[in-house]
ModelCIF file with pLDDT and N, C-alpha, C, O atoms, coordinates in Angstrom:
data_MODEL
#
_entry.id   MODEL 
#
_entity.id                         1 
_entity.type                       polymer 
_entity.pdbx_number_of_molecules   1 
#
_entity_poly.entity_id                      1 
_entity_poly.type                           'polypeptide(L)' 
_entity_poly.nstd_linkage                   no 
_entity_poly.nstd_monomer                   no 
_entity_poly.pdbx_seq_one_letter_code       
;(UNK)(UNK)(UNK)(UNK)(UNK)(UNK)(UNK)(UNK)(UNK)(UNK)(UNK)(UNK)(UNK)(UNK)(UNK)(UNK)
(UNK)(UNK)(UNK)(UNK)(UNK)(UNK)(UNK)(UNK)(UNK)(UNK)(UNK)(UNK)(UNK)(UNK)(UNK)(UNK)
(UNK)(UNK)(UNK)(UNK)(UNK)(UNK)(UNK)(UNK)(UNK)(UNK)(UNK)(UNK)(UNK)
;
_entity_poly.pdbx_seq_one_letter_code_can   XXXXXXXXXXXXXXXXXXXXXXXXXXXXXXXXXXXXXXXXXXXXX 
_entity_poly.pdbx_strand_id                 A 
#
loop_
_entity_poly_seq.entity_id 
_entity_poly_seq.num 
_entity_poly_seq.mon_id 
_entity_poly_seq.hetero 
1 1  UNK n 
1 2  UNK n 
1 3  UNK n 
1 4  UNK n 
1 5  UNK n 
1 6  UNK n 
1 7  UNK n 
1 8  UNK n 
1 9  UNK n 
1 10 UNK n 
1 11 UNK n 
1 12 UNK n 
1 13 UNK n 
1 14 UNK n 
1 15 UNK n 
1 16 UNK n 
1 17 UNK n 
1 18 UNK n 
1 19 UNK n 
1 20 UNK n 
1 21 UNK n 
1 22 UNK n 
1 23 UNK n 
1 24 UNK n 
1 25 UNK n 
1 26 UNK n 
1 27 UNK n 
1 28 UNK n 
1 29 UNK n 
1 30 UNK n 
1 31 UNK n 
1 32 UNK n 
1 33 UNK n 
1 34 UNK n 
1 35 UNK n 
1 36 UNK n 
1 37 UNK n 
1 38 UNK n 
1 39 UNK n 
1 40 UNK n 
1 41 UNK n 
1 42 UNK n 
1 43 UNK n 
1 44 UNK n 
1 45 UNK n 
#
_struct_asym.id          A 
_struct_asym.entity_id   1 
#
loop_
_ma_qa_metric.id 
_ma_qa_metric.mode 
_ma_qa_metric.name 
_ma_qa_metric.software_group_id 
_ma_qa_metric.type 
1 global pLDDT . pLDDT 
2 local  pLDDT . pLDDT 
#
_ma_qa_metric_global.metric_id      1 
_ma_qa_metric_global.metric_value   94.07 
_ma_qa_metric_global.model_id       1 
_ma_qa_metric_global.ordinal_id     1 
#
loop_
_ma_qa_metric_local.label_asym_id 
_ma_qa_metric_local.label_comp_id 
_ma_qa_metric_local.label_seq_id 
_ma_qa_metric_local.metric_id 
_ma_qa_metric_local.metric_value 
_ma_qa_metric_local.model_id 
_ma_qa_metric_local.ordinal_id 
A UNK 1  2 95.00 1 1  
A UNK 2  2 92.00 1 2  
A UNK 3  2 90.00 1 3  
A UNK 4  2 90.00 1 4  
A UNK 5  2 89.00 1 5  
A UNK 6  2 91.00 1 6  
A UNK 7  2 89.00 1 7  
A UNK 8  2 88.00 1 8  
A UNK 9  2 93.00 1 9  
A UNK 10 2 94.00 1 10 
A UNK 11 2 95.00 1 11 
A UNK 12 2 94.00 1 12 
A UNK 13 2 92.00 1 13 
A UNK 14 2 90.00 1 14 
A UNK 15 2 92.00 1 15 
A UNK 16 2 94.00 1 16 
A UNK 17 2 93.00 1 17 
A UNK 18 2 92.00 1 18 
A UNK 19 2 92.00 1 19 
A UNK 20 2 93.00 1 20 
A UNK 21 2 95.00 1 21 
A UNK 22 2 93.00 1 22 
A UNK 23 2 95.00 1 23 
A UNK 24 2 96.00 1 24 
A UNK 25 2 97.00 1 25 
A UNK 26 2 96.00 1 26 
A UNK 27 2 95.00 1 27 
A UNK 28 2 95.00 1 28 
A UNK 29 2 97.00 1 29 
A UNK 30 2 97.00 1 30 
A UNK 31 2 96.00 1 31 
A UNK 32 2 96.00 1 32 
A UNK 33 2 96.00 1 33 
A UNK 34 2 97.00 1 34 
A UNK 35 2 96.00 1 35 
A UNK 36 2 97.00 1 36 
A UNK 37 2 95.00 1 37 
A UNK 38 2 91.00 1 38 
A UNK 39 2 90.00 1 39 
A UNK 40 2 96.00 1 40 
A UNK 41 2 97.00 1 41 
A UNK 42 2 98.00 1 42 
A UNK 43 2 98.00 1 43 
A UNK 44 2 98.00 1 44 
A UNK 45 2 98.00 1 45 
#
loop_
_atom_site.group_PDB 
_atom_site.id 
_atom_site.type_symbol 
_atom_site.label_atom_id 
_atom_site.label_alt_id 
_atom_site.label_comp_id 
_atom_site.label_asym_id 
_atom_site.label_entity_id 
_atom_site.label_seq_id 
_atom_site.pdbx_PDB_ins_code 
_atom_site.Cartn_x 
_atom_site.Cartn_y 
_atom_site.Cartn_z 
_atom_site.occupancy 
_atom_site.B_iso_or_equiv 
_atom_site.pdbx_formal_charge 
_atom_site.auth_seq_id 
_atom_site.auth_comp_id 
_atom_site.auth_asym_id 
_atom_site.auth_atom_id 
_atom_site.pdbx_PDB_model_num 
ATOM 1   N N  . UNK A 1 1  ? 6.650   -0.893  27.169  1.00 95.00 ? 1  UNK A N  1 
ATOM 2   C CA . UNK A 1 1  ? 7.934   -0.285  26.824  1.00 95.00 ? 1  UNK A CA 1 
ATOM 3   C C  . UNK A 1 1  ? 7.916   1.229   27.021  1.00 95.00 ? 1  UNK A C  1 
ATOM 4   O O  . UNK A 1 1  ? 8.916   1.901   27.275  1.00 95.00 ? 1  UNK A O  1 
ATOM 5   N N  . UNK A 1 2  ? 6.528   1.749   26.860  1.00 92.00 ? 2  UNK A N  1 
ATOM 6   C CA . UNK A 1 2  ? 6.578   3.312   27.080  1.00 92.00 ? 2  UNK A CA 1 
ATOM 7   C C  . UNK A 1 2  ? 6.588   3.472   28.332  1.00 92.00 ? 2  UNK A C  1 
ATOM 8   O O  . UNK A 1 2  ? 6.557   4.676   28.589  1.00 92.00 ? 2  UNK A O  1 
ATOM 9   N N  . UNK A 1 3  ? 6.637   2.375   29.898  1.00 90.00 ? 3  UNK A N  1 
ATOM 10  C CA . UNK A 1 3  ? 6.109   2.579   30.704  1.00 90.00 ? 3  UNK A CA 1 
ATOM 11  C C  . UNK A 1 3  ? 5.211   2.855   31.650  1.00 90.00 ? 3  UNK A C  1 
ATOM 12  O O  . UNK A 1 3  ? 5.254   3.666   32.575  1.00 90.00 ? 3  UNK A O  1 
ATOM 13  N N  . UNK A 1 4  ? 4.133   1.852   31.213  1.00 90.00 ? 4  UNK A N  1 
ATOM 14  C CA . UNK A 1 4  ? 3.378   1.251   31.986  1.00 90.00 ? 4  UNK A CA 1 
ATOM 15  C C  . UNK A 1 4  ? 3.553   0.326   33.056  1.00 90.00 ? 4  UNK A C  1 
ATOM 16  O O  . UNK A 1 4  ? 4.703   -0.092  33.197  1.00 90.00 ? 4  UNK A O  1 
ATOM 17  N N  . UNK A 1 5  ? 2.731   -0.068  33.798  1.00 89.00 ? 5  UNK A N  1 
ATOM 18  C CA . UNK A 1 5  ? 2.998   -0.970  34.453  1.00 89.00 ? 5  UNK A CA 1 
ATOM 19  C C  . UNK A 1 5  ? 2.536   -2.561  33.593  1.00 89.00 ? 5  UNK A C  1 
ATOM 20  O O  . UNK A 1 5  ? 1.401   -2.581  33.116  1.00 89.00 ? 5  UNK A O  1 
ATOM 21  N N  . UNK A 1 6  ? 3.114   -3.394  33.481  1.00 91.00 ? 6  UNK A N  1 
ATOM 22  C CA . UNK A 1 6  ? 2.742   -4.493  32.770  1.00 91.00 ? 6  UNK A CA 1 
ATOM 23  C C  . UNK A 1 6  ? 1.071   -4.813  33.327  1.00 91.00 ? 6  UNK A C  1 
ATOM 24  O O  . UNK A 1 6  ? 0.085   -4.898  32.596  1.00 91.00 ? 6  UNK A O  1 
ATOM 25  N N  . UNK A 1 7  ? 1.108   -4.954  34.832  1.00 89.00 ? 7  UNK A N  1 
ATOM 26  C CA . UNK A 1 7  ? -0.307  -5.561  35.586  1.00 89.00 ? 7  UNK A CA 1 
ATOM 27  C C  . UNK A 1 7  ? -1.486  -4.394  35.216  1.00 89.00 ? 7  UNK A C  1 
ATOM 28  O O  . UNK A 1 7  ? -2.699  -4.578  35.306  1.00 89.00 ? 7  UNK A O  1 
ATOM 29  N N  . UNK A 1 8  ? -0.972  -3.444  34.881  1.00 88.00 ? 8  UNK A N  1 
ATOM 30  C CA . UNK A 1 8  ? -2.292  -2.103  34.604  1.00 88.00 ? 8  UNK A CA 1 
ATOM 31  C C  . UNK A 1 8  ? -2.817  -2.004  32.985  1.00 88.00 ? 8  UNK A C  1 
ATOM 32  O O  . UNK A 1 8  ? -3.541  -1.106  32.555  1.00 88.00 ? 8  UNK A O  1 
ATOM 33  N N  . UNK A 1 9  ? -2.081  -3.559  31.904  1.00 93.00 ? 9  UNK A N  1 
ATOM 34  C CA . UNK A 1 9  ? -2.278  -3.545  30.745  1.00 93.00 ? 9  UNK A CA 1 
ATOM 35  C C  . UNK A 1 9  ? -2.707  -4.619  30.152  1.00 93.00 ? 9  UNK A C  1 
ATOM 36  O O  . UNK A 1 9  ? -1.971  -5.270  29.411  1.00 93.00 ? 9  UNK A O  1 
ATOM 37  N N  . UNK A 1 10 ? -4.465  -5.081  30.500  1.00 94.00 ? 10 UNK A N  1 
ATOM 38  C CA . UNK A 1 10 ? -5.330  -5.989  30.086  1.00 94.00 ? 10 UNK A CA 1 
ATOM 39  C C  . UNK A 1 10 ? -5.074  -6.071  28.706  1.00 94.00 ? 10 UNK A C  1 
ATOM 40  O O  . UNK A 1 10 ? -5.085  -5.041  28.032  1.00 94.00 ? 10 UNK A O  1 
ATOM 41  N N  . UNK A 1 11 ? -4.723  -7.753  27.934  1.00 95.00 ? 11 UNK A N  1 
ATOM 42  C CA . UNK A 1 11 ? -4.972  -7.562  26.651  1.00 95.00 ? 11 UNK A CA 1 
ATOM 43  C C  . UNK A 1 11 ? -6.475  -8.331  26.374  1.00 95.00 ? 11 UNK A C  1 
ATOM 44  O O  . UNK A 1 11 ? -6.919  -9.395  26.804  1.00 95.00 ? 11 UNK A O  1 
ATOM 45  N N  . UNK A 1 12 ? -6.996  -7.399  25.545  1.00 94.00 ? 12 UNK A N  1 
ATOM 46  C CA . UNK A 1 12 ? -8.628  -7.830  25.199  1.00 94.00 ? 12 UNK A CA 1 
ATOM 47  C C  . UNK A 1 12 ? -8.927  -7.882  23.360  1.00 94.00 ? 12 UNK A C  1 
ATOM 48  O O  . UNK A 1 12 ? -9.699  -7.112  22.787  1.00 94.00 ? 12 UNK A O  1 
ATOM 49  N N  . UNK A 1 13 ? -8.326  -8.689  22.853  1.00 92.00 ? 13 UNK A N  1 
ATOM 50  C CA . UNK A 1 13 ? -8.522  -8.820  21.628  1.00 92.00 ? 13 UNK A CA 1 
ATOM 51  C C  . UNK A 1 13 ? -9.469  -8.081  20.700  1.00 92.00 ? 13 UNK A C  1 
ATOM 52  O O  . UNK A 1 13 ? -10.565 -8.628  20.814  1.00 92.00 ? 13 UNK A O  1 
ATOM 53  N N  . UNK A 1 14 ? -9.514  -7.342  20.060  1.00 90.00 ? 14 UNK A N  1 
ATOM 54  C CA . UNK A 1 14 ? -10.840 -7.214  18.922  1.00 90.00 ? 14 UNK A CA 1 
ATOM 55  C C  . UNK A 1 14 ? -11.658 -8.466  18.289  1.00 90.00 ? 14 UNK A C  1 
ATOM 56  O O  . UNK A 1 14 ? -11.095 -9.558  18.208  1.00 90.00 ? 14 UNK A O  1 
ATOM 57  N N  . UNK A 1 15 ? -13.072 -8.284  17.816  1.00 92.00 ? 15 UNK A N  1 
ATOM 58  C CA . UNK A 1 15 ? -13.318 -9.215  17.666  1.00 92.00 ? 15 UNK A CA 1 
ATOM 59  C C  . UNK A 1 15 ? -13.970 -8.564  16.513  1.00 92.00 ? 15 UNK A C  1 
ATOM 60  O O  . UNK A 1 15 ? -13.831 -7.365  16.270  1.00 92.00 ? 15 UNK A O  1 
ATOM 61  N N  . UNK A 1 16 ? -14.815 -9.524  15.677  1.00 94.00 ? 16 UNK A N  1 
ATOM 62  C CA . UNK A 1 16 ? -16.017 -8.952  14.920  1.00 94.00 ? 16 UNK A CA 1 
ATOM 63  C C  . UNK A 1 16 ? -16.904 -10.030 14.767  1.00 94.00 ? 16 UNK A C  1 
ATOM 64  O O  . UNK A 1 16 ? -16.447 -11.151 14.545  1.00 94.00 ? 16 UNK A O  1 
ATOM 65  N N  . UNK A 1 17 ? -18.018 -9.853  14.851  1.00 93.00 ? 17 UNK A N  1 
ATOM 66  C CA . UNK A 1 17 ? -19.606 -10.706 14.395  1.00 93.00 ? 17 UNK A CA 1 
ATOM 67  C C  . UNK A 1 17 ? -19.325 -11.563 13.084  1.00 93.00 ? 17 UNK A C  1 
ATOM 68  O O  . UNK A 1 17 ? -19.674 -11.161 11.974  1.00 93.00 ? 17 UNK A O  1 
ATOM 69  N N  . UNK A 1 18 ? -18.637 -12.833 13.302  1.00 92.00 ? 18 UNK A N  1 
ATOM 70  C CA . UNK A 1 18 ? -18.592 -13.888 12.066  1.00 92.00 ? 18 UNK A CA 1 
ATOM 71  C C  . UNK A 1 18 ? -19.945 -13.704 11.002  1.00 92.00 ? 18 UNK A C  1 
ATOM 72  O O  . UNK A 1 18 ? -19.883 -13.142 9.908   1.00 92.00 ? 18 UNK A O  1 
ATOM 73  N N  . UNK A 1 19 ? -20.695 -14.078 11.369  1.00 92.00 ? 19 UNK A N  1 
ATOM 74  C CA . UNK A 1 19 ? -22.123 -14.067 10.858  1.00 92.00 ? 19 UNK A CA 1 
ATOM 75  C C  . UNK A 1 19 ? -22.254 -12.886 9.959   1.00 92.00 ? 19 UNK A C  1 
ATOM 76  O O  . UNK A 1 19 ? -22.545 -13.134 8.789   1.00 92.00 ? 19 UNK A O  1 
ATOM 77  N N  . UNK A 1 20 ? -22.116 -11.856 10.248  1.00 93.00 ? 20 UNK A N  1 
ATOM 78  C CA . UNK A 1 20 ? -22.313 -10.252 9.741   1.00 93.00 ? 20 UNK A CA 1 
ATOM 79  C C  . UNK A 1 20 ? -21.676 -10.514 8.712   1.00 93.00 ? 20 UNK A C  1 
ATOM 80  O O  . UNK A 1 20 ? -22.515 -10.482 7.812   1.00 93.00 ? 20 UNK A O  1 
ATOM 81  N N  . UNK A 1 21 ? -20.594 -10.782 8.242   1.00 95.00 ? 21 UNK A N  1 
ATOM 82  C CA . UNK A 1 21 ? -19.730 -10.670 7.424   1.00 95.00 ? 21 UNK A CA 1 
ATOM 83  C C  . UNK A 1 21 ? -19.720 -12.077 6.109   1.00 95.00 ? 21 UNK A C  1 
ATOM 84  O O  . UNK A 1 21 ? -19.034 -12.296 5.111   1.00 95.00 ? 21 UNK A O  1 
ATOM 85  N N  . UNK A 1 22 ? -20.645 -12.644 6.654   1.00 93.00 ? 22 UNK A N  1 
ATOM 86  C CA . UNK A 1 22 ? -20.815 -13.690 5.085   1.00 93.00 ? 22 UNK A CA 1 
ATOM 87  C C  . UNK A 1 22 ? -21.608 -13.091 4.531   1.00 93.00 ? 22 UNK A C  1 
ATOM 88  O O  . UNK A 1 22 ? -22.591 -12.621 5.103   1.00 93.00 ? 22 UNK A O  1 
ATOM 89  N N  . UNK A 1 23 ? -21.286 -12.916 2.822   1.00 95.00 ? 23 UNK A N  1 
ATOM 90  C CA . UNK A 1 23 ? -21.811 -12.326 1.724   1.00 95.00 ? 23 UNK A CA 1 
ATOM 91  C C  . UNK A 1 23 ? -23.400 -12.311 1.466   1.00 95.00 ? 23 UNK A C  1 
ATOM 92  O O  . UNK A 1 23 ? -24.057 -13.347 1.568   1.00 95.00 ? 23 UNK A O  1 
ATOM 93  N N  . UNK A 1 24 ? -23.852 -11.344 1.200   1.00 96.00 ? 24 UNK A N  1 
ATOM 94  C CA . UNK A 1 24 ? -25.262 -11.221 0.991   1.00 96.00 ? 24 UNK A CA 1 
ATOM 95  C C  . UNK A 1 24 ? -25.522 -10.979 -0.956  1.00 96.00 ? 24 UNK A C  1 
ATOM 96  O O  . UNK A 1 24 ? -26.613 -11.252 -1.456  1.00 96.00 ? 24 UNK A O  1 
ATOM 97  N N  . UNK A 1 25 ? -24.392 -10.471 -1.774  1.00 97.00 ? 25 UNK A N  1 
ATOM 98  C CA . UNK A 1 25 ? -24.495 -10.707 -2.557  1.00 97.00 ? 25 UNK A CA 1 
ATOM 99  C C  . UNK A 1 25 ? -23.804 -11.840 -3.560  1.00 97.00 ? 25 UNK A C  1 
ATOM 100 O O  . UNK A 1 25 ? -22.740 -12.299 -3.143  1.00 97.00 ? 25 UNK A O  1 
ATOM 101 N N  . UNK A 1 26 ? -24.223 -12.274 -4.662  1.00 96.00 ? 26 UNK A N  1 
ATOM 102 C CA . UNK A 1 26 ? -23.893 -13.087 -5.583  1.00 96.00 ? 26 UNK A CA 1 
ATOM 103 C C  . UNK A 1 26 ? -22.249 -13.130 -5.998  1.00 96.00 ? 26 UNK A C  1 
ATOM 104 O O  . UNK A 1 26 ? -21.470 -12.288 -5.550  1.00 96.00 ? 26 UNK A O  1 
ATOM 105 N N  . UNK A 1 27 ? -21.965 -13.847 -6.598  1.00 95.00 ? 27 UNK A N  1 
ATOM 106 C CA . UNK A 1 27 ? -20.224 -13.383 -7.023  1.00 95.00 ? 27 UNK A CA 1 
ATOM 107 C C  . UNK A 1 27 ? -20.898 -12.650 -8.337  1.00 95.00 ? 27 UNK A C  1 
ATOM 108 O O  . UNK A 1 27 ? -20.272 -11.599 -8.471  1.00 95.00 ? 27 UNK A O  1 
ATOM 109 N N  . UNK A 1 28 ? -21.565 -12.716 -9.018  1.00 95.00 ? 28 UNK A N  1 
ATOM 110 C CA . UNK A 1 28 ? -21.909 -11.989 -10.695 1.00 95.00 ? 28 UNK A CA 1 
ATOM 111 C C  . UNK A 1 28 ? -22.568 -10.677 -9.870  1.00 95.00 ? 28 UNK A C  1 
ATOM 112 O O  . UNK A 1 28 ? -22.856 -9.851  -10.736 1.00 95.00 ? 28 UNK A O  1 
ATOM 113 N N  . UNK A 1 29 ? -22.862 -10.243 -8.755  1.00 97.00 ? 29 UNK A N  1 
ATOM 114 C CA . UNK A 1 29 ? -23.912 -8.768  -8.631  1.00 97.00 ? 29 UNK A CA 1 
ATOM 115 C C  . UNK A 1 29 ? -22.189 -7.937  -8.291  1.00 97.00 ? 29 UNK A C  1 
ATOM 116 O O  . UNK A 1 29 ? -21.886 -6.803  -8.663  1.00 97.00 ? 29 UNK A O  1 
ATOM 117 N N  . UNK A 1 30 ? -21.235 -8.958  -7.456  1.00 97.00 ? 30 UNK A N  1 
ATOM 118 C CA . UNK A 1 30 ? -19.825 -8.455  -7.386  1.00 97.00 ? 30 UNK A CA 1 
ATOM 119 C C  . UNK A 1 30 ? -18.968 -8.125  -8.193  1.00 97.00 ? 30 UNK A C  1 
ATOM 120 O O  . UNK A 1 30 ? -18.137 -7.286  -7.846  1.00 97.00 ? 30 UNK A O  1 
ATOM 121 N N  . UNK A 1 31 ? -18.935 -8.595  -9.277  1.00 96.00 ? 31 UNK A N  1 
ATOM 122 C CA . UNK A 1 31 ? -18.006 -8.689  -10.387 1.00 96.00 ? 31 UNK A CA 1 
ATOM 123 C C  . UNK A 1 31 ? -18.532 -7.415  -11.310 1.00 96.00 ? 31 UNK A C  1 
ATOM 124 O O  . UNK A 1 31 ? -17.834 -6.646  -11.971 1.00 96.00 ? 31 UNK A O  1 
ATOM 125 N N  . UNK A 1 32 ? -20.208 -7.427  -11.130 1.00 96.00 ? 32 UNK A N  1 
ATOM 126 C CA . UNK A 1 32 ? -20.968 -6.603  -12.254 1.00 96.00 ? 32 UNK A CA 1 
ATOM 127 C C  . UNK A 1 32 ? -20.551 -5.378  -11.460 1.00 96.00 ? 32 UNK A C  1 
ATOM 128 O O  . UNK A 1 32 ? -19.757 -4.568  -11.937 1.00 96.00 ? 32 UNK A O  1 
ATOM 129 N N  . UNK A 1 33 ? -20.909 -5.282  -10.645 1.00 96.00 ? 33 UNK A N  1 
ATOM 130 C CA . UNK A 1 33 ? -20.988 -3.902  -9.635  1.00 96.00 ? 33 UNK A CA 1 
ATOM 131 C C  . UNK A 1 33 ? -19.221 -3.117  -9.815  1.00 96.00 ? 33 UNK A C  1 
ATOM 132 O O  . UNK A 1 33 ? -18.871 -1.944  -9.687  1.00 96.00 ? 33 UNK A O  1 
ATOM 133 N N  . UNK A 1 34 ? -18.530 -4.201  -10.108 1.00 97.00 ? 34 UNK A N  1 
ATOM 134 C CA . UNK A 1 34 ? -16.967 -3.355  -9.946  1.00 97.00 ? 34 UNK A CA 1 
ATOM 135 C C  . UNK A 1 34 ? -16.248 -3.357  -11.235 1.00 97.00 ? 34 UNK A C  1 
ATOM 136 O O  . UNK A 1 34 ? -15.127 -2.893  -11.444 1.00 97.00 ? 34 UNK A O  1 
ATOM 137 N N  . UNK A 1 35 ? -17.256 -4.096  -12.298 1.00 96.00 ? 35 UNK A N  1 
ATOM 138 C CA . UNK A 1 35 ? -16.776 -4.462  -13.928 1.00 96.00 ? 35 UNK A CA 1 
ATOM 139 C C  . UNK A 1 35 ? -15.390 -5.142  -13.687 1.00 96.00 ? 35 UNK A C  1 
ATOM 140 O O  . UNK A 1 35 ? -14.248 -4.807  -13.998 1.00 96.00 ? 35 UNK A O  1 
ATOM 141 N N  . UNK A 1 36 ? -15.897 -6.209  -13.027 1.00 97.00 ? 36 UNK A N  1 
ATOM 142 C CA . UNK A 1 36 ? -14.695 -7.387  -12.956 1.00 97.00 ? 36 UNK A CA 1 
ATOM 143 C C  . UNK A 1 36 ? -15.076 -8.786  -13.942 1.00 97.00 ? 36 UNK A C  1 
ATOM 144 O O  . UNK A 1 36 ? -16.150 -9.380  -14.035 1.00 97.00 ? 36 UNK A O  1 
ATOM 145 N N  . UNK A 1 37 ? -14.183 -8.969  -14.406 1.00 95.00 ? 37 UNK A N  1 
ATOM 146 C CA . UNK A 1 37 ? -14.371 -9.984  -15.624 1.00 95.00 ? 37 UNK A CA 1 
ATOM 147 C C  . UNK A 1 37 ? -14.565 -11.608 -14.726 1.00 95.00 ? 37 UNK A C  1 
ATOM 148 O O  . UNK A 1 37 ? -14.058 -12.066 -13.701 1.00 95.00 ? 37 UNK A O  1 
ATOM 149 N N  . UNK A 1 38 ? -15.536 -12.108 -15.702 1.00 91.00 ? 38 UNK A N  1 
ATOM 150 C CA . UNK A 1 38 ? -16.443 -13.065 -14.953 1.00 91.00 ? 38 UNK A CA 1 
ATOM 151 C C  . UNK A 1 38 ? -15.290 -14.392 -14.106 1.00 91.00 ? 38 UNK A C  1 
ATOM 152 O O  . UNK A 1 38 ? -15.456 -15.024 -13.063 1.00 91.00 ? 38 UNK A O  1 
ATOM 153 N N  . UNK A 1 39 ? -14.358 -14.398 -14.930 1.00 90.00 ? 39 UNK A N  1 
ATOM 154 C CA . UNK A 1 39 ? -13.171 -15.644 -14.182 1.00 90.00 ? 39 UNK A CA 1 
ATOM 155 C C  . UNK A 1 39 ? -11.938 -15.127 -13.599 1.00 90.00 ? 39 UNK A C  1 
ATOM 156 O O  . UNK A 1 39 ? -11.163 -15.947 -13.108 1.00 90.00 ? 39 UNK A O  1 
ATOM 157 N N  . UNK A 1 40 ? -11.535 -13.440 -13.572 1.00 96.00 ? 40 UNK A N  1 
ATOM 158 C CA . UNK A 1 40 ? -10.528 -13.034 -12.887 1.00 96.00 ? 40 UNK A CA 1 
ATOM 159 C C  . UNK A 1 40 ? -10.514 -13.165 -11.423 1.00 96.00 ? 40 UNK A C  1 
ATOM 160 O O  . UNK A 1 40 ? -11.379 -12.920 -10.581 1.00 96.00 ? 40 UNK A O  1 
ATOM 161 N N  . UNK A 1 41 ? -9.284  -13.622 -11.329 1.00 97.00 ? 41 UNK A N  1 
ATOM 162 C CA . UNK A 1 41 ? -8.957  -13.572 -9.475  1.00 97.00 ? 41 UNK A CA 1 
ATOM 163 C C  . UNK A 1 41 ? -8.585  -11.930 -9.076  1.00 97.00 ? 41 UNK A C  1 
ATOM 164 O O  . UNK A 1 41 ? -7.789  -11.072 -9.459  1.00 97.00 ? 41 UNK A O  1 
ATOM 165 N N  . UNK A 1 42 ? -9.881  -12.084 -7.872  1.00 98.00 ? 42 UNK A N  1 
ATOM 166 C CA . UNK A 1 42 ? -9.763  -10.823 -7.397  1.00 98.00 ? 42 UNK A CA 1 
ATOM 167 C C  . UNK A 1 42 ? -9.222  -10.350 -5.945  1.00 98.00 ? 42 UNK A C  1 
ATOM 168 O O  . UNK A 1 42 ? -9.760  -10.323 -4.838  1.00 98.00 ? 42 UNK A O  1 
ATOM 169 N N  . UNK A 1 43 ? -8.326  -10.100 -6.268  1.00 98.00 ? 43 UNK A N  1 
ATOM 170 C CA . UNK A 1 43 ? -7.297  -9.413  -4.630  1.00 98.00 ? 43 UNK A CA 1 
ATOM 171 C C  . UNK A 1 43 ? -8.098  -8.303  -4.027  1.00 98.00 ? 43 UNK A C  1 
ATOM 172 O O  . UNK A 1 43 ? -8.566  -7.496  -4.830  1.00 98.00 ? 43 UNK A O  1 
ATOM 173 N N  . UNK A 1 44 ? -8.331  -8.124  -2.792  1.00 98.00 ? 44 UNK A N  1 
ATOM 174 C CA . UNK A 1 44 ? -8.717  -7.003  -2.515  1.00 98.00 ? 44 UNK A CA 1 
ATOM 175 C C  . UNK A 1 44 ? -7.842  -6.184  -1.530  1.00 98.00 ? 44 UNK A C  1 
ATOM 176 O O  . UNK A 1 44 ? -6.961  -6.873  -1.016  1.00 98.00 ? 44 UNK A O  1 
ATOM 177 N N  . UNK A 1 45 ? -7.862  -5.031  -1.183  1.00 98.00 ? 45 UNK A N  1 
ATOM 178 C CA . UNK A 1 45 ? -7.123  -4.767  -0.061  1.00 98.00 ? 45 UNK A CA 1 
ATOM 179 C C  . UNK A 1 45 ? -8.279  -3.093  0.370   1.00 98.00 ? 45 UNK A C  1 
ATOM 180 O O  . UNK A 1 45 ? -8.032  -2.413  1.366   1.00 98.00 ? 45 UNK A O  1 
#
């Protein structure tokens, strides 16, 4: 729309390493670490 040419604008998704990102700590070292109460649902953003 800013004027490009459509054919000169590869889309190449972001990605990230699945693996990397499963938890290394406990849910209690999480909860302790942020003084979150042991059964609250926690939103993050």
């Amino acid at each position: 729309a800013e004027g490009l040419a459509a054919a000169d604008v590869p889309v190449i998704p972001s990605a990230v390493e699945a693996d990397a990102w499963r938890p290394a700590w406990s849910p209690a070292q999480f909860r302790t670490a942020f003084g979150l109460p042991e059964a609250a649902p926690v939103v993050a953003c």
